[in-house]
PDB file of N, CA and C in Angstrom:
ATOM      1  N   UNK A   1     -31.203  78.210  50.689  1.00  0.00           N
ATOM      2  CA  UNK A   1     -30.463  76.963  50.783  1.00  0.00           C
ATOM      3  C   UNK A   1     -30.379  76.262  49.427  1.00  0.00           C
ATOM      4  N   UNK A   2     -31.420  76.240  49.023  1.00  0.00           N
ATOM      5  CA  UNK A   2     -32.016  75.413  47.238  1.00  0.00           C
ATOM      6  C   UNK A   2     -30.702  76.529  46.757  1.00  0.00           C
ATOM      7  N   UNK A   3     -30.529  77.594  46.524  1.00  0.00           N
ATOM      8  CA  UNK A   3     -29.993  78.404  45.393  1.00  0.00           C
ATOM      9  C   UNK A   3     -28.108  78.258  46.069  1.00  0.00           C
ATOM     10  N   UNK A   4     -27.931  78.391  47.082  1.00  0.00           N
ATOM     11  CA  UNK A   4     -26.683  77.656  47.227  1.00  0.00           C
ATOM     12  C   UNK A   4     -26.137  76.762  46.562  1.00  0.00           C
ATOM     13  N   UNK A   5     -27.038  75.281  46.815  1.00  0.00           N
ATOM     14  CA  UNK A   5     -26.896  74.290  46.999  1.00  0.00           C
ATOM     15  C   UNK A   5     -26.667  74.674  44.929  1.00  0.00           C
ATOM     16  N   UNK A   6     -27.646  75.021  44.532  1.00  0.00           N
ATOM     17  CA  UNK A   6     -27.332  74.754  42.811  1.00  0.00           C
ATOM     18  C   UNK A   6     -26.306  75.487  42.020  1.00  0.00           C
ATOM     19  N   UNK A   7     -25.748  76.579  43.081  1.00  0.00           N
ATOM     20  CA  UNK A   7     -24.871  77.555  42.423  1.00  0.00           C
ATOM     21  C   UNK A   7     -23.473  76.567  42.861  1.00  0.00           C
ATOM     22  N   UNK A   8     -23.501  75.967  44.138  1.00  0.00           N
ATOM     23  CA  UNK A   8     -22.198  74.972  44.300  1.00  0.00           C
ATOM     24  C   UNK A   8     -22.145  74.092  43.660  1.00  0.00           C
ATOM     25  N   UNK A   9     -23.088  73.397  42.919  1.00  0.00           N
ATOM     26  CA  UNK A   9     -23.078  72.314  41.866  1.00  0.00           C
ATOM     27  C   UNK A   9     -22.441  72.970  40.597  1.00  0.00           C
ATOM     28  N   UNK A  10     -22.997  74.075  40.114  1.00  0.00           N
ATOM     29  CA  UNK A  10     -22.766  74.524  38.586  1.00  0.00           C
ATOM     30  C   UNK A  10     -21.233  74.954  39.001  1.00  0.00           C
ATOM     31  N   UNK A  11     -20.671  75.635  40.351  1.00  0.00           N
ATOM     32  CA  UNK A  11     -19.507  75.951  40.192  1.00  0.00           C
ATOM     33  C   UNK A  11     -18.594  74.436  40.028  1.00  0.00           C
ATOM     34  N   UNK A  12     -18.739  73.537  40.756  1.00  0.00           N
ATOM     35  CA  UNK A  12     -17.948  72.468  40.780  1.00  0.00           C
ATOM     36  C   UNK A  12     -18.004  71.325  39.188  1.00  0.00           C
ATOM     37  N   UNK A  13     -19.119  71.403  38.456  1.00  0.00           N
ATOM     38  CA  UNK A  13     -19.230  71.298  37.074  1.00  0.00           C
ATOM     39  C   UNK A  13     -18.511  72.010  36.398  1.00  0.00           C
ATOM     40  N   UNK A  14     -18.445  73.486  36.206  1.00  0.00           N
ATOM     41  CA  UNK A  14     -17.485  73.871  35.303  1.00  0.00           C
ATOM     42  C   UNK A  14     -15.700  73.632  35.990  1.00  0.00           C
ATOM     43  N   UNK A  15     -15.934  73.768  37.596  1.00  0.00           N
ATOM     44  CA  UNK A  15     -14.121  73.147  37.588  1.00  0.00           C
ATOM     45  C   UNK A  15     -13.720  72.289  36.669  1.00  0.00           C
ATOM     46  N   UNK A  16     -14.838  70.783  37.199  1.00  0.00           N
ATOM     47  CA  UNK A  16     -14.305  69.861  36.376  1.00  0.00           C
ATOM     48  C   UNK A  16     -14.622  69.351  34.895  1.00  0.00           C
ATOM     49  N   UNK A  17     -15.127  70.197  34.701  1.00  0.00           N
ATOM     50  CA  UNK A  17     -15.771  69.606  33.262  1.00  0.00           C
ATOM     51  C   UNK A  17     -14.507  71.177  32.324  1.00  0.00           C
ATOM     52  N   UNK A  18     -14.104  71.498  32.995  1.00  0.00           N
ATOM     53  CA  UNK A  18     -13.121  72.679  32.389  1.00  0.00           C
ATOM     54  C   UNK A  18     -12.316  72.324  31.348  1.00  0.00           C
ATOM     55  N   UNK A  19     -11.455  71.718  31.718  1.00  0.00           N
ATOM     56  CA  UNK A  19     -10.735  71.111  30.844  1.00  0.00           C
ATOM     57  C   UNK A  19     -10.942  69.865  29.879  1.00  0.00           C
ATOM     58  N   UNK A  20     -12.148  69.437  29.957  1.00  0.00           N
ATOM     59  CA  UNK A  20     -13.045  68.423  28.808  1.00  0.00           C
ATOM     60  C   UNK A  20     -13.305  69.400  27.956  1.00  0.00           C
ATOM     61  N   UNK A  21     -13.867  70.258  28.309  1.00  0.00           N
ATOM     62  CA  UNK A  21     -14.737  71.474  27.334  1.00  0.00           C
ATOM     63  C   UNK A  21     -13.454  72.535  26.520  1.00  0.00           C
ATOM     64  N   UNK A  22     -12.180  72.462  27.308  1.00  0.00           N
ATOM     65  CA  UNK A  22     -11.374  73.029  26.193  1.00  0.00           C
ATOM     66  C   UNK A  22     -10.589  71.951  25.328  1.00  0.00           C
ATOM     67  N   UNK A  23     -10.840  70.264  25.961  1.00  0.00           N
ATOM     68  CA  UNK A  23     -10.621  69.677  24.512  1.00  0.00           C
ATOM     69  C   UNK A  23     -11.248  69.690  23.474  1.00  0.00           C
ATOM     70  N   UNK A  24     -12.701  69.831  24.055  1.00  0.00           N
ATOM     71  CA  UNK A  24     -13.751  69.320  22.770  1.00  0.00           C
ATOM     72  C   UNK A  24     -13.333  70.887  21.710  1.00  0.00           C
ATOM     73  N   UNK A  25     -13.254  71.780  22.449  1.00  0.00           N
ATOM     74  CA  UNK A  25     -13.330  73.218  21.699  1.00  0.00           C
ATOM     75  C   UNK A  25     -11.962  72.878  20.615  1.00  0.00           C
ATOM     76  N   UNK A  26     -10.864  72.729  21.199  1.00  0.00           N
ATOM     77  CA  UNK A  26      -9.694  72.990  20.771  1.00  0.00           C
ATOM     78  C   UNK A  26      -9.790  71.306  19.832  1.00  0.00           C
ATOM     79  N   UNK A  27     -10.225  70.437  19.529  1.00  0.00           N
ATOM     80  CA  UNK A  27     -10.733  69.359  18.904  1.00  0.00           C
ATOM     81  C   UNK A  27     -11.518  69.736  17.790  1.00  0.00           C
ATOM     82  N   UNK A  28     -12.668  70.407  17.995  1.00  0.00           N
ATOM     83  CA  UNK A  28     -13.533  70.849  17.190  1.00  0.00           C
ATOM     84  C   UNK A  28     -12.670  71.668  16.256  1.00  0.00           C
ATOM     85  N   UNK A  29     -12.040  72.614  16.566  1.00  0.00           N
ATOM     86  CA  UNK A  29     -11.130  73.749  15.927  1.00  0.00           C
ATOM     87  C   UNK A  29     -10.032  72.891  14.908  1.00  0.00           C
ATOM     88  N   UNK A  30      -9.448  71.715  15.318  1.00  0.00           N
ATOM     89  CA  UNK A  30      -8.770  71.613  14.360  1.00  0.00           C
ATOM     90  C   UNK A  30      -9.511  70.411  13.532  1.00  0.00           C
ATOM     91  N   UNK A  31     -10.807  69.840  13.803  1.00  0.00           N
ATOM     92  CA  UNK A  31     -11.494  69.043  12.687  1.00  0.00           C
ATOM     93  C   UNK A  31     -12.089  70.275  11.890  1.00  0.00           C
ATOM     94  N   UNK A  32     -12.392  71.382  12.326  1.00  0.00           N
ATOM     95  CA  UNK A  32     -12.502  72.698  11.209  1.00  0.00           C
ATOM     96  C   UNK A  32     -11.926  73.167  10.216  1.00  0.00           C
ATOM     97  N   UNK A  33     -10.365  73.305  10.736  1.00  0.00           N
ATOM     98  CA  UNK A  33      -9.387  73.356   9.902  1.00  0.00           C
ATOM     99  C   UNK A  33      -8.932  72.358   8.888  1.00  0.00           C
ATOM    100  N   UNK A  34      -8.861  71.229   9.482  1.00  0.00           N
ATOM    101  CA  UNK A  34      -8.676  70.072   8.459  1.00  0.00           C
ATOM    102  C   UNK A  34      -9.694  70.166   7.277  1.00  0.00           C
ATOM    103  N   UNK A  35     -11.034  70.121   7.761  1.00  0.00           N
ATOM    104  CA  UNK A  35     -12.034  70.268   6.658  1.00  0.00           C
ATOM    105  C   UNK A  35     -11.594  71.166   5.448  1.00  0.00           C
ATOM    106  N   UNK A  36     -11.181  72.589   6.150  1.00  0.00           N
ATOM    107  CA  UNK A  36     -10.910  73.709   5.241  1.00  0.00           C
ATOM    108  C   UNK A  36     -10.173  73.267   4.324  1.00  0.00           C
ATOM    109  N   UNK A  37      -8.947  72.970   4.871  1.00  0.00           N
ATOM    110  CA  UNK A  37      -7.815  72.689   4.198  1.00  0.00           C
ATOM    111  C   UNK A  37      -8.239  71.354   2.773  1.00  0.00           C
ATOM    112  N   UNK A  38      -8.956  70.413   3.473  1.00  0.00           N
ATOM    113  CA  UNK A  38      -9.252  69.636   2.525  1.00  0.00           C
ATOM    114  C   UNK A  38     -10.215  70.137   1.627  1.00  0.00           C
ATOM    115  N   UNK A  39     -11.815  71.054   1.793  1.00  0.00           N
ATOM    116  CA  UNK A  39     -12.167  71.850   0.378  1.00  0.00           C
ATOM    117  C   UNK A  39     -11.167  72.592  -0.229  1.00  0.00           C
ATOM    118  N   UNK A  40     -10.243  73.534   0.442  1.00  0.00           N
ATOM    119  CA  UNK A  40      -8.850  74.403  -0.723  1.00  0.00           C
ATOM    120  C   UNK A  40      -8.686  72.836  -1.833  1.00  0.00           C
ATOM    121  N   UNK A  41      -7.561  72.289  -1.277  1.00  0.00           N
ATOM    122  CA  UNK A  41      -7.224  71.024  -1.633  1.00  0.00           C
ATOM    123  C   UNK A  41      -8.139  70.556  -3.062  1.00  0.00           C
ATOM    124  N   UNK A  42      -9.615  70.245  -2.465  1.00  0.00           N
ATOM    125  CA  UNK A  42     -10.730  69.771  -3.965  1.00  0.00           C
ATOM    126  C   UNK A  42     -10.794  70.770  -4.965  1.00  0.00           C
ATOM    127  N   UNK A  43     -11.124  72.414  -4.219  1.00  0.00           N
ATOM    128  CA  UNK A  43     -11.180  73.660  -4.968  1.00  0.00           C
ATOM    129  C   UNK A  43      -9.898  73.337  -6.164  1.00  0.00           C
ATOM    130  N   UNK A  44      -8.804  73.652  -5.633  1.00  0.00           N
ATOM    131  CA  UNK A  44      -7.392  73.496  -6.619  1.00  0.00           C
ATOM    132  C   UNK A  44      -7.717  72.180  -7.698  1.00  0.00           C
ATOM    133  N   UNK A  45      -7.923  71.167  -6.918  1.00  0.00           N
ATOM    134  CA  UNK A  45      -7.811  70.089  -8.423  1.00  0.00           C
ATOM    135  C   UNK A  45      -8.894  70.311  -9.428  1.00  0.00           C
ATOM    136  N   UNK A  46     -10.347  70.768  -8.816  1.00  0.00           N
ATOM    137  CA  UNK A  46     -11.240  70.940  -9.896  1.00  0.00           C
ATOM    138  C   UNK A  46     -11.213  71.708 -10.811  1.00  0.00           C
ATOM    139  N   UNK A  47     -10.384  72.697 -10.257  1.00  0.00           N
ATOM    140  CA  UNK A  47      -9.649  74.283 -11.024  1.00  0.00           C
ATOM    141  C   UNK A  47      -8.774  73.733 -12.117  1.00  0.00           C
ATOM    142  N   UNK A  48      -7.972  73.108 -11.221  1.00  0.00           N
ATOM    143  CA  UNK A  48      -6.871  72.655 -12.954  1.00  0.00           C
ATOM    144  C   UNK A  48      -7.525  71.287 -13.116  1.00  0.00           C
ATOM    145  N   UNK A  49      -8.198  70.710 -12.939  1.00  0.00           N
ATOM    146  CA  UNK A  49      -8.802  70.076 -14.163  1.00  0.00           C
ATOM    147  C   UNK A  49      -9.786  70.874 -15.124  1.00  0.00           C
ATOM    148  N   UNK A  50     -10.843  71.660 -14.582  1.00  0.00           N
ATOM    149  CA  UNK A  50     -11.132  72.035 -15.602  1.00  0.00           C
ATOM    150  C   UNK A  50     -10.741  73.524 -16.651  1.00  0.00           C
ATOM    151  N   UNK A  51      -9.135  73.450 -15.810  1.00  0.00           N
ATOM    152  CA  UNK A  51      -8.603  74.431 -17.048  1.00  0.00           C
ATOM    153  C   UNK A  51      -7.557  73.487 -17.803  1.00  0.00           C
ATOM    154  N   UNK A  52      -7.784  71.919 -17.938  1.00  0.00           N
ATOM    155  CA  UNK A  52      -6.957  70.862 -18.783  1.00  0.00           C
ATOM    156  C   UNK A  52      -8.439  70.701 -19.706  1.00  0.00           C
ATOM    157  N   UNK A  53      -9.374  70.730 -19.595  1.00  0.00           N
ATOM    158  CA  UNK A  53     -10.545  70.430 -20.640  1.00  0.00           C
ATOM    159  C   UNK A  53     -10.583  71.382 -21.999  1.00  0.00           C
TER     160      UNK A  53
END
């Protein structure tokens, strides 16, 4: 009864927590990308600045 009862909880948690968990993922993914994009971004200016020295 106990192992029912906790396997119907965890199933009805991931129903609804389903689509929270592919915002946070798909959220996470593009604060990743942004990051990237912004070290390229620093990489390049430090590059040609210090090939202007």
């Amino acid at each position: 009864m106990t192992t029912a009862f906790i396997v119907i909880a965890l199933a009805l948690i991931i129903i609804y927590a389903g689509p929270t968990f592919l915002f946070i993922c798909v959220g996470y993914t593009d604060y990743l990308l942004e990051r990237r994009r912004h070290m390229m971004a620093l990489k390049h200016v430090v590059k040609r600045r210090s090939d202007e020295l």
